[in-house]
Each structure stands twice: as structure tokens, then as C-alpha cells.
N, C-alpha and C. Protein backbone atom coordinates (compact mmCIF):
# COMPACT_ATOMS: atom_id res chain seq x y z
N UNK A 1 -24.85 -2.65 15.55
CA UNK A 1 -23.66 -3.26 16.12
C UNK A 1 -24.00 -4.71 16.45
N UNK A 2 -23.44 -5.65 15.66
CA UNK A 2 -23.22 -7.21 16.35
C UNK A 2 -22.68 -7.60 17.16
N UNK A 3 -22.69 -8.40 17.94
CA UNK A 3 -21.68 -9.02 18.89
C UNK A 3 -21.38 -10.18 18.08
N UNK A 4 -20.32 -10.93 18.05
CA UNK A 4 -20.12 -12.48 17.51
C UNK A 4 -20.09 -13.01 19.09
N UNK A 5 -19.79 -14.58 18.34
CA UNK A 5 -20.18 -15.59 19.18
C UNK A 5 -18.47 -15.85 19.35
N UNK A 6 -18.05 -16.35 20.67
CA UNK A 6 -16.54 -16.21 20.97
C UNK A 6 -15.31 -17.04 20.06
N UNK A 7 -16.36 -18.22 19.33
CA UNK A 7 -15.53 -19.09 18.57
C UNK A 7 -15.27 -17.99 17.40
N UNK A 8 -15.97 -17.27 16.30
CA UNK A 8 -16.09 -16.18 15.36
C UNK A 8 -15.10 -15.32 15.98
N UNK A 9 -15.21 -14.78 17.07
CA UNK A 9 -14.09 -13.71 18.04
C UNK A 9 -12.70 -14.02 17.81
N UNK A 10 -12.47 -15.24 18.59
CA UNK A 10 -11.25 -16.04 18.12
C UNK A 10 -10.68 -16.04 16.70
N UNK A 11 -11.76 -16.42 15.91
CA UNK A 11 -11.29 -16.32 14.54
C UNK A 11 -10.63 -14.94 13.99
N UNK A 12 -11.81 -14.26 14.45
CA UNK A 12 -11.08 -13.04 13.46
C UNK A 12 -10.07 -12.27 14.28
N UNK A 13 -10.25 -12.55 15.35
CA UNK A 13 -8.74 -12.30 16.47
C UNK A 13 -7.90 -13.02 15.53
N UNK A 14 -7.48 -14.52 14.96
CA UNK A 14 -6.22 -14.79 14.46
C UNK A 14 -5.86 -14.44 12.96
N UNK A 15 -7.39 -14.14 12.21
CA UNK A 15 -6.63 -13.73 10.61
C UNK A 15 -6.68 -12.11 11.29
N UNK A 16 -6.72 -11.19 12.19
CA UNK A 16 -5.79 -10.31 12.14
C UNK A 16 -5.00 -10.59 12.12
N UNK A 17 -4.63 -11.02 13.15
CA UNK A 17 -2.75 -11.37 13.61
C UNK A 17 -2.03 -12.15 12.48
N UNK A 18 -2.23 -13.06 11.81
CA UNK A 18 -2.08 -13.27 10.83
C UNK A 18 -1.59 -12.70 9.38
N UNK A 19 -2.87 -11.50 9.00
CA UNK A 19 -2.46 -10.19 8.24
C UNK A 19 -1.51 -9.40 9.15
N UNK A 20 -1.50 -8.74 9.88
CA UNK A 20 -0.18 -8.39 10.92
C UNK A 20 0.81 -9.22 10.20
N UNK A 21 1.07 -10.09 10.64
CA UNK A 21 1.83 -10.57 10.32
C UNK A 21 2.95 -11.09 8.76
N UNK A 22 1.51 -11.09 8.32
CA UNK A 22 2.04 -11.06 6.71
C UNK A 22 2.38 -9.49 6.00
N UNK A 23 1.80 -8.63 6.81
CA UNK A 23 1.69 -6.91 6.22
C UNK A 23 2.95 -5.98 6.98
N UNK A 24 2.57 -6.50 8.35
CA UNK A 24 3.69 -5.58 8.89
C UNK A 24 5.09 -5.61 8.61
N UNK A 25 5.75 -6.51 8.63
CA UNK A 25 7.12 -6.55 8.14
C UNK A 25 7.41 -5.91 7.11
N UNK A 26 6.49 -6.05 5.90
CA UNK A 26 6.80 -4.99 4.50
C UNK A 26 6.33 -3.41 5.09
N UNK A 27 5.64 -2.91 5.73
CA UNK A 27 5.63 -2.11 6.07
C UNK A 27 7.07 -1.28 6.66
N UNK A 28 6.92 -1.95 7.64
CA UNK A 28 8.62 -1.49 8.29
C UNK A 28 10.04 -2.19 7.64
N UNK A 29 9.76 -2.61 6.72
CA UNK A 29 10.87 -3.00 5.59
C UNK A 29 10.14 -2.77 4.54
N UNK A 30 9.96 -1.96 4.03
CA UNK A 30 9.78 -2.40 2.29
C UNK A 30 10.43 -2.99 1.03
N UNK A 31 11.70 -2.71 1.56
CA UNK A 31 12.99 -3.11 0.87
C UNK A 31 13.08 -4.34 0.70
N UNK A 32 12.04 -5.40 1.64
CA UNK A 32 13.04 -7.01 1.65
C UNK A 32 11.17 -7.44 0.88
N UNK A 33 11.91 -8.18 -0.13
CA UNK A 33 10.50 -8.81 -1.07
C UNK A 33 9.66 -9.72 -0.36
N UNK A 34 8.46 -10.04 -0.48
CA UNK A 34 7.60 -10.95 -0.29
C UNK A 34 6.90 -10.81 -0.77
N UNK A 35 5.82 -12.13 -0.82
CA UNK A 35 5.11 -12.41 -1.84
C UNK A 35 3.82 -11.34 -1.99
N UNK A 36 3.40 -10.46 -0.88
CA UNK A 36 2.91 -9.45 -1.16
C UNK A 36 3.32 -8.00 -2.00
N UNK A 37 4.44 -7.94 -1.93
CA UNK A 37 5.23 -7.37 -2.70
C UNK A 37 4.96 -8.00 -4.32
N UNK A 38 5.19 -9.07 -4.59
CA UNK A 38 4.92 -9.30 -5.53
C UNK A 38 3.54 -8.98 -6.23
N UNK A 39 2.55 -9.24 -5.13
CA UNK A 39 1.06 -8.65 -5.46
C UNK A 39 1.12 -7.07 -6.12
N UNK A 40 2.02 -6.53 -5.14
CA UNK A 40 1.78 -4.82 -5.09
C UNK A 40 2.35 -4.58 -6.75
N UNK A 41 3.77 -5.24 -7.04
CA UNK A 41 4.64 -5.24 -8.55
C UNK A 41 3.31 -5.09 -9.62
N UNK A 42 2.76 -6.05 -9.46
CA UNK A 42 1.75 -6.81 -10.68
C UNK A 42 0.88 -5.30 -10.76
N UNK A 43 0.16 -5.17 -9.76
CA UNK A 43 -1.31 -3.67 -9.95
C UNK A 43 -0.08 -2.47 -10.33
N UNK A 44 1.49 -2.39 -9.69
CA UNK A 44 2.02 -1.01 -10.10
C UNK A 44 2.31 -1.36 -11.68
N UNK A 45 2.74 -2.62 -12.21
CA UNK A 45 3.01 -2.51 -13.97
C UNK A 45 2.00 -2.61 -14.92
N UNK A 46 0.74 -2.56 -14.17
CA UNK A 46 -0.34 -3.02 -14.97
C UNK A 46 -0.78 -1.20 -14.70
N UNK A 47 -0.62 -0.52 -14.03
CA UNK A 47 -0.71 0.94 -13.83
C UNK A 47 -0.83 1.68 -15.25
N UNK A 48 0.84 0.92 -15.23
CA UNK A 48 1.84 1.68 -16.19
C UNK A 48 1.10 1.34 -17.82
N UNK A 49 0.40 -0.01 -17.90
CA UNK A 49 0.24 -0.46 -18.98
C UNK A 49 -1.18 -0.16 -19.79
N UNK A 50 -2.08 0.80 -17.74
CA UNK A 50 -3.36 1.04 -18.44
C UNK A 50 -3.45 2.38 -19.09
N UNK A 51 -2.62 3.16 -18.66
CA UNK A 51 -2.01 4.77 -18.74
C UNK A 51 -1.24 5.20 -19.63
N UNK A 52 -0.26 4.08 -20.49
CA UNK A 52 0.59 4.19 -21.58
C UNK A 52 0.08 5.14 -22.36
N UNK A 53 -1.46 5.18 -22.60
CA UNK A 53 -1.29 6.24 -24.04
C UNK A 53 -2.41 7.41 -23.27
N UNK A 54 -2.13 7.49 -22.01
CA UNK A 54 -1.99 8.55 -21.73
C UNK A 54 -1.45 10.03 -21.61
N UNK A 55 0.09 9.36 -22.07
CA UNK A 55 0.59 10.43 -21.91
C UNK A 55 1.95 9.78 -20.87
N UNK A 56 3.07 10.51 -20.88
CA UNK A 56 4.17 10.21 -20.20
C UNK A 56 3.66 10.14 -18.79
N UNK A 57 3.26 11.85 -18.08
CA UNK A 57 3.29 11.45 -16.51
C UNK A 57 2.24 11.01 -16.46
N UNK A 58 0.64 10.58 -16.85
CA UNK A 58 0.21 9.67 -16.43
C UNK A 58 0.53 8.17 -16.12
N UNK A 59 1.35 8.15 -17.23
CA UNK A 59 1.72 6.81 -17.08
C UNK A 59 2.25 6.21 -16.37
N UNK A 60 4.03 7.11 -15.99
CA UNK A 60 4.33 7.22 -14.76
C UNK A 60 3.74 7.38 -13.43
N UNK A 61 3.25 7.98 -13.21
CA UNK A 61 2.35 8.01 -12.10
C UNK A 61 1.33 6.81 -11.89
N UNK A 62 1.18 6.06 -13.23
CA UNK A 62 -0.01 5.10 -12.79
C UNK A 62 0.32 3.85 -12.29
N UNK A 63 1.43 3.46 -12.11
CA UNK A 63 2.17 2.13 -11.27
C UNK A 63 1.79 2.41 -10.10
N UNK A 64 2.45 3.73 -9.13
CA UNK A 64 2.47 4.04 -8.15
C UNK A 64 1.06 3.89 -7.78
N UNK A 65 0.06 4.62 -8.76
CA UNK A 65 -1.04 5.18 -8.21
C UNK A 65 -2.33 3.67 -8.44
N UNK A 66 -2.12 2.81 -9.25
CA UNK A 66 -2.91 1.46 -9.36
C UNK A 66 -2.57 0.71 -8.15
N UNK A 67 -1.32 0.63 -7.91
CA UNK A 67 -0.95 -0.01 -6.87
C UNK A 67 -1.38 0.12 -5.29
N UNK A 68 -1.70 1.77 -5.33
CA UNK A 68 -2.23 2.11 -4.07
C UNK A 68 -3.91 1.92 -3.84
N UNK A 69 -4.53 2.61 -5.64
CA UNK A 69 -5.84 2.23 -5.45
C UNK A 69 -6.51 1.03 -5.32
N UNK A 70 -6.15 -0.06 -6.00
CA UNK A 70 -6.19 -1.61 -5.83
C UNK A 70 -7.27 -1.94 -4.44
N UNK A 71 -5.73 -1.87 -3.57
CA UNK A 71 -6.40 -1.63 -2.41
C UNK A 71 -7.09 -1.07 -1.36
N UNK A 72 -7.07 0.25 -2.14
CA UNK A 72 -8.10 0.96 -1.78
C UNK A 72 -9.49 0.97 -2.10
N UNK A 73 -9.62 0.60 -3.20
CA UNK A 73 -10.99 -0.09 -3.65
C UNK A 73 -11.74 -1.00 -3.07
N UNK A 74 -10.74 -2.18 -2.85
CA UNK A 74 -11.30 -3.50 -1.60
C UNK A 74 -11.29 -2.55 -0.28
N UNK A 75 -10.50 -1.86 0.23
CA UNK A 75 -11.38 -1.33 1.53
C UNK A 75 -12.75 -0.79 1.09
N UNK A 76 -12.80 0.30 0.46
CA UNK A 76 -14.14 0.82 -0.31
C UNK A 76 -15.38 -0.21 -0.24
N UNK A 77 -14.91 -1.33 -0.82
CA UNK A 77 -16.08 -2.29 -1.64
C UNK A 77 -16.59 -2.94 -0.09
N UNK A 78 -15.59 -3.55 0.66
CA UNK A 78 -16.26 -3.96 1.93
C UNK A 78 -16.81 -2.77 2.90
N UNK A 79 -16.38 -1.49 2.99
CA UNK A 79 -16.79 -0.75 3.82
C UNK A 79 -18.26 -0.59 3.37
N UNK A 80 -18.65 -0.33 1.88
CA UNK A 80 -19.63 0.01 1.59
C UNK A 80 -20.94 -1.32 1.52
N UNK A 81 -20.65 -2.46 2.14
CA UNK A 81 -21.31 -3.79 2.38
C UNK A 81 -20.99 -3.97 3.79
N UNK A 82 -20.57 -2.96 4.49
CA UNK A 82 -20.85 -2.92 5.94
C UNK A 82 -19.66 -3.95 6.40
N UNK A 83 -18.86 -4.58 5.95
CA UNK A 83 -17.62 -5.60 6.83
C UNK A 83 -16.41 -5.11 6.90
N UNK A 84 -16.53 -4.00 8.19
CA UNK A 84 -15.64 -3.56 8.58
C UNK A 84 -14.38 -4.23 8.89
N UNK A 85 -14.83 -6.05 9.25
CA UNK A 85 -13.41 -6.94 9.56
C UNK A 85 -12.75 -6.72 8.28
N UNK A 86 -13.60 -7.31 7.12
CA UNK A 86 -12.69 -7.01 5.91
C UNK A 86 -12.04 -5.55 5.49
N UNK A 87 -12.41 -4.79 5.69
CA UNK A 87 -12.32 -3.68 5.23
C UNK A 87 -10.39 -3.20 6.21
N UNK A 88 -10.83 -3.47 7.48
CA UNK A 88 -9.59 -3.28 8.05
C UNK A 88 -8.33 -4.31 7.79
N UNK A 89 -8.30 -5.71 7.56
CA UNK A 89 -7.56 -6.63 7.02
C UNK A 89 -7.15 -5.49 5.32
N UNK A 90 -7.59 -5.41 4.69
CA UNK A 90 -7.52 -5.06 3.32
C UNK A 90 -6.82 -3.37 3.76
N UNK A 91 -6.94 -2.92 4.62
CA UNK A 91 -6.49 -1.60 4.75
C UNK A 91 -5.31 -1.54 5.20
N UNK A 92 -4.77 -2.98 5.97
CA UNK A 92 -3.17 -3.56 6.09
C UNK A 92 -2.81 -3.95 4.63
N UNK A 93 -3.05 -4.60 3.79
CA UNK A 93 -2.36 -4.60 2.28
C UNK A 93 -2.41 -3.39 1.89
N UNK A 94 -3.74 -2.23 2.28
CA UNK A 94 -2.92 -0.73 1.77
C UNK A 94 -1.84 -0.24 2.20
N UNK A 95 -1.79 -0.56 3.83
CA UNK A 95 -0.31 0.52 4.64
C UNK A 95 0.93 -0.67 3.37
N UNK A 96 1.16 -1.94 3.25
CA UNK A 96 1.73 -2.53 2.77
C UNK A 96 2.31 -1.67 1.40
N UNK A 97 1.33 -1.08 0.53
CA UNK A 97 1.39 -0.76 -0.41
C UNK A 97 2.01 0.23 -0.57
N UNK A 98 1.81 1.41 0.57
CA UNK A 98 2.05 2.83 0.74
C UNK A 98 3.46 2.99 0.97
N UNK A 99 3.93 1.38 1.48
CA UNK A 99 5.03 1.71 2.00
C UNK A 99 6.00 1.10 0.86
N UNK A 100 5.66 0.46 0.18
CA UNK A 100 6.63 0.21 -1.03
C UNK A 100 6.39 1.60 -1.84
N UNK A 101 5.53 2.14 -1.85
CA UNK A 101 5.83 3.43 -3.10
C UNK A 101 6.07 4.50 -2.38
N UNK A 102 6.35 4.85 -0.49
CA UNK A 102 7.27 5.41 -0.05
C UNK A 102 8.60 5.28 -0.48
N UNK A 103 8.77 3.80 -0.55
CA UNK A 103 10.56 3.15 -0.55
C UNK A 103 10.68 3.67 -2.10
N UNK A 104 9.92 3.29 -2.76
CA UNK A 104 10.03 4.20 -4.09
C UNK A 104 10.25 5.16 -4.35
N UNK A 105 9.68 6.30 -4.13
CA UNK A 105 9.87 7.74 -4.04
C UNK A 105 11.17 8.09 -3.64
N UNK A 106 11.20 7.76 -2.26
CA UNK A 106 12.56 8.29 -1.34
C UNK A 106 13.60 7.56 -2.57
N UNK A 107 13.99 6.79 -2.98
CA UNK A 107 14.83 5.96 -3.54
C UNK A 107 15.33 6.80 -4.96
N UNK A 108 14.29 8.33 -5.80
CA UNK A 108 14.60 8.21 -6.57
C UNK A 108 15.87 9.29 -6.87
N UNK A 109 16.03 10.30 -5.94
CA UNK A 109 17.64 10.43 -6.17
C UNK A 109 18.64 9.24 -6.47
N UNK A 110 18.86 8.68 -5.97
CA UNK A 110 19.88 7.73 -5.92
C UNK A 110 19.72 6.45 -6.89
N UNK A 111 18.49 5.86 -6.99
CA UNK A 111 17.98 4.73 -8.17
C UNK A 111 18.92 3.53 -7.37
N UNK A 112 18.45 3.50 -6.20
CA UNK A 112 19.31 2.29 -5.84
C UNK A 112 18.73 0.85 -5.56
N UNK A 113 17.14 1.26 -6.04
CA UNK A 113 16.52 0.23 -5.89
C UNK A 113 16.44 -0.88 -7.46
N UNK A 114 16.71 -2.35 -6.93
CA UNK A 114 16.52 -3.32 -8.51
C UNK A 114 15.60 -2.91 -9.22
N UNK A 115 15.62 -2.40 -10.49
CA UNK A 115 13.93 -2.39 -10.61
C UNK A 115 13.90 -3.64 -11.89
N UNK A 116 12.85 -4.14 -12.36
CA UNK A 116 12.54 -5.13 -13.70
C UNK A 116 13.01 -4.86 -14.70
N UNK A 117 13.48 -3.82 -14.93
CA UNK A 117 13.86 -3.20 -16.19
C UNK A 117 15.16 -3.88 -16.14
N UNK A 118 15.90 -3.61 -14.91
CA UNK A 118 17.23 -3.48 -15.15
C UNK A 118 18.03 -2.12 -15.17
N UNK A 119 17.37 -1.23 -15.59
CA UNK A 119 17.97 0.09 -15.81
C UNK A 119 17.27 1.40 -15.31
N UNK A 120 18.23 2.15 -14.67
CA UNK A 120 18.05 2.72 -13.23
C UNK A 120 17.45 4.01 -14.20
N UNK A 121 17.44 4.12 -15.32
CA UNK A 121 16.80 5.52 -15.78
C UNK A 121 15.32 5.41 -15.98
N UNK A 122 14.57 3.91 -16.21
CA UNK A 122 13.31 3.78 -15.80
C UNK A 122 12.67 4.21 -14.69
N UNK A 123 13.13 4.76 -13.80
CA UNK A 123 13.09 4.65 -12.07
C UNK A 123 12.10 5.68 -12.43
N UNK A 124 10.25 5.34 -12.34
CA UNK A 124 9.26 6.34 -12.33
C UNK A 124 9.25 7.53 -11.79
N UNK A 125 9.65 7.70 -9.72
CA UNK A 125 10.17 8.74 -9.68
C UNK A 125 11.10 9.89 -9.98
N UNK A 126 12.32 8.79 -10.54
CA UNK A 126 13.30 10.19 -10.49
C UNK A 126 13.10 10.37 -12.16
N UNK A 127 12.26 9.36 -12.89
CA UNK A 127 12.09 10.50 -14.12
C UNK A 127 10.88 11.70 -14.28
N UNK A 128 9.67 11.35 -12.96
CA UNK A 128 8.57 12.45 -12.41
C UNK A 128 9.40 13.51 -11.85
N UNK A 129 10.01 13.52 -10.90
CA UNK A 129 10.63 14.37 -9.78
C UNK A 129 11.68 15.06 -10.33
N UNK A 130 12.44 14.53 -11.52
CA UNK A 130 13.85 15.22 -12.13
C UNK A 130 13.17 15.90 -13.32
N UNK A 131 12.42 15.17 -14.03
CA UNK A 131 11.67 16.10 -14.84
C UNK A 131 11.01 17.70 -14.34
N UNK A 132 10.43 17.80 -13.32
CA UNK A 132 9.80 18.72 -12.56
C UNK A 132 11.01 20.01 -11.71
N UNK A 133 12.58 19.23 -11.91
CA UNK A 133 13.32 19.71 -11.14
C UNK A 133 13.24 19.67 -9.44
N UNK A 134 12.73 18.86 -9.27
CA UNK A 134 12.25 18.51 -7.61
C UNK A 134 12.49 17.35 -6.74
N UNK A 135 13.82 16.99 -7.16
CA UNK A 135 14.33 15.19 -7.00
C UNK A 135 14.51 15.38 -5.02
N UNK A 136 14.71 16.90 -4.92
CA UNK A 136 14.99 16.98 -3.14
C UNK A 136 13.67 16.85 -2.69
N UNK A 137 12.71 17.03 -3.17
CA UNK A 137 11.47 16.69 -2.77
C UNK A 137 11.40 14.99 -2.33
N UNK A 138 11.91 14.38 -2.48
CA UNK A 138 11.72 13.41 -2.84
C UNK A 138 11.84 12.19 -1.50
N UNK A 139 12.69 12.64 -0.78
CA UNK A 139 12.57 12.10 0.87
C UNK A 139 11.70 12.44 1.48
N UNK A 140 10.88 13.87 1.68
CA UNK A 140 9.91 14.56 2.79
C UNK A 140 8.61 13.87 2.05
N UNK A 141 8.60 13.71 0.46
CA UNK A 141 7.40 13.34 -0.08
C UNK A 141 7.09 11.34 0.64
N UNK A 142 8.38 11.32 0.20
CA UNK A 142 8.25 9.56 0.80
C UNK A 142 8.23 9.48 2.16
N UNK A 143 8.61 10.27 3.17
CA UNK A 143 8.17 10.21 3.94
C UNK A 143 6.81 10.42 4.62
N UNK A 144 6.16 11.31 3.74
CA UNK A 144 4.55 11.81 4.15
C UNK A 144 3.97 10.07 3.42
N UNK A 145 4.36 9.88 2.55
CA UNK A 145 3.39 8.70 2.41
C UNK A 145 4.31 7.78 3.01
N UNK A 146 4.96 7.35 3.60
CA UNK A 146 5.35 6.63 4.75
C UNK A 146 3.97 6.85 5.72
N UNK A 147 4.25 7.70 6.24
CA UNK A 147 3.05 8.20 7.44
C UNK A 147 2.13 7.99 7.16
N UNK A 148 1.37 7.81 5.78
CA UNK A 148 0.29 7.90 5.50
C UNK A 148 0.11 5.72 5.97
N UNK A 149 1.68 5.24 5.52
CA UNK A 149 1.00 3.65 5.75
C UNK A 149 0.87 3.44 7.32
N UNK A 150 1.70 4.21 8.05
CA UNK A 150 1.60 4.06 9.40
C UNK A 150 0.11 3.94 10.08
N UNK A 151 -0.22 5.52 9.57
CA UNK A 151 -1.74 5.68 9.78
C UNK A 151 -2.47 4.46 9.34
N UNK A 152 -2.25 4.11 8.23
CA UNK A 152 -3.10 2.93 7.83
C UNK A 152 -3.13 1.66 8.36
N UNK A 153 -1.98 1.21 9.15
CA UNK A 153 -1.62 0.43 9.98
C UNK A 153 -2.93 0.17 10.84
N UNK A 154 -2.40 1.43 11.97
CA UNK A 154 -3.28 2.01 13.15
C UNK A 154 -5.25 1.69 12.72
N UNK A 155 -4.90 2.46 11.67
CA UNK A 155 -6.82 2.67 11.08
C UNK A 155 -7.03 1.00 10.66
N UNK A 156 -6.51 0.32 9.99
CA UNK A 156 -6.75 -1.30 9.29
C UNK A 156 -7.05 -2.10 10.63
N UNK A 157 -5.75 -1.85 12.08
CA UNK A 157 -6.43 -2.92 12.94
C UNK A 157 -7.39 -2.19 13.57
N UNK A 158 -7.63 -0.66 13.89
CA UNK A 158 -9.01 -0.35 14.99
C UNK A 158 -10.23 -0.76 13.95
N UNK A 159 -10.59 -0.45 12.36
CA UNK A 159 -11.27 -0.38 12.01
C UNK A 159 -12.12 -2.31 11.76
N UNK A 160 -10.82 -3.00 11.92
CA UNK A 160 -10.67 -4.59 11.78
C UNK A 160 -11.57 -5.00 13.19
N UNK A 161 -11.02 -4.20 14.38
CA UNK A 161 -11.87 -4.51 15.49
C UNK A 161 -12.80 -4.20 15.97
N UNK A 162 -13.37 -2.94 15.35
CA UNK A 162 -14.53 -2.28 15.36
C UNK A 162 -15.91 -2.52 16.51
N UNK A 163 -15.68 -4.18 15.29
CA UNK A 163 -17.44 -4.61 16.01
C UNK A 163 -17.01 -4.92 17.60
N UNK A 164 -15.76 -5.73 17.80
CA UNK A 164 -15.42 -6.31 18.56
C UNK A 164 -15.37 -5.54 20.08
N UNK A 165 -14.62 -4.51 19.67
CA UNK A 165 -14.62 -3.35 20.66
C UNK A 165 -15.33 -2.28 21.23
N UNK A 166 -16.74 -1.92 19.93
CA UNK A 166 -17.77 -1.39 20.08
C UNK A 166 -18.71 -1.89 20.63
N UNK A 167 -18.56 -3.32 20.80
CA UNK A 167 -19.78 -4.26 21.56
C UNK A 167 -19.84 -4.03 22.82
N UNK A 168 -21.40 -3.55 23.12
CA UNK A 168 -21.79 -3.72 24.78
C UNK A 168 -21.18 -4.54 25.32
């Protein structure tokens, strides 16, 4: 366990708040774009583009699922080099993430979300979930990974403050 020196303290006291700041709002909105959003777009179509000849539901599934691992990897990569500050900053672009492919999911009865295509029959979930016959699934599922960004919320800033709070 380190202690920092109070100027370092300060610091990483403000790029939390900072990430807060840039993460939380998409969290509790996912619906309204920002430029992190745009981050999250890029890893979910590049999903789609590494999985193509996978097979249909891989493929489908791999927007959602690149998009989430992305950043799950950068928590990974810093946890496993011991910088828990990073690791918790980077675990707010995951709740970020979780919560756009909540808004996704829940969304795919209805297809009411814009998507790039243009055309609401692309909509990854409701062609996973309608294929399967399970489109009512489809709120309780987005809601569990809702919860799951919440949690991640919670876990990104304790794990962000770690040293800070664990210090004698």
C-alpha cells in the first residue's frame, strides 16, 4: 500500500471527478450521444466486423460484446500492473458501456432507437431475441445489465480510491 504525496492526491481526486463526470451522465442517460458514445459505436461495429464470418449470432452478439470487452480489458491490463487508479477510471468507461447496450437490449421490441443503418430491422437485439422467440425477455435482460453498470459505477470509484482510502 502507497500513500501519495497530497499534490498526486489532489490530482487523482480531480481526473476522478472529471471521469464522473464525463461517464456518469451516459450512464444515467444512455440515450443522449457523446463523444464517449461515439468511442463505445466504433469497438460495437468493429465487433460486428471481427465476427462476420462467424456465423450470424456471433456476429450479432459481437458489437454488443467488443464493446463491453474493450473496456474490460483496460481494467484487466491495469489491474494486472497493479494501478488500481487506472483500473477504476477505465471501469467508469465500462459502467458507460454497459449502459448503452442496456439501452440497446431494452430498445429491441420497439427498434426505437437511430441506429447507422437507418433501418430498424438491423436492430442486433431484436433480430437475437425475436429469432430465439424471447423479445419479452428483453427489458428484465437490459435491466440486469443496467445493474451490472451501476455496480460498475460503485466498483470504478471505490476501486479508483483504493490506495487513497486504504492508507494508514
Amino acid at each position: 500500500m502507497r500513500v501519495s504525496p497530497p499534490a498526486a492526491r489532489a490530482g487523482r481526486l480531480l481526473g476522478l471527478l472529471v471521469a464522473l463526470w464525463v461517464t456518469v451522465p451516459g450512464v444515467l442517460h444512455p440515450l443522449n450521444p457523446g463523444w464517449l458514445s461515439g468511442v463505445n459505436l466504433i469497438f460495437h461495429e468493429a465487433g460486428h466486423m471481427l465476427l462476420m464470418f462467424a456465423g450470424e449470432i456471433p456476429m450479432l452478439l459481437g458489437g454488443s460484446l467488443l464493446q463491453v470487452l474493450v473496456p474490460g480489458a483496460c481494467v484487466a491490463a491495469f489491474l494486472g500492473r497493479g494501478d488500481r487508479f487506472a483500473a477504476g477510471l477505465t471501469t467508469l468507461w465500462l459502467a458507460h458501456s454497459l449502459s448503452g447496450v442496456a439501452a440497446y437490449i431494452r430498445d429491441a421490441p420497439g427498434r426505437d432507437l437511430p441506429l447507422i443503418t437507418g433501418d430498424p430491422d438491423t436492430h442486433d437485439w431484436w433480430q437475437l431475441l425475436g429469432g430465439w422467440n424471447a423479445l419479452d425477455a428483453a427489458d428484465p435482460l437490459g435491466r440486469f445489465v443496467l445493474f451490472l453498470a451501476y455496480a460498475a459505477v460503485v466498483g470504478g470509484v471505490l476501486l479508483a480510491l483504493w490506495d487513497e482510502v486504504a492508507a494508514p
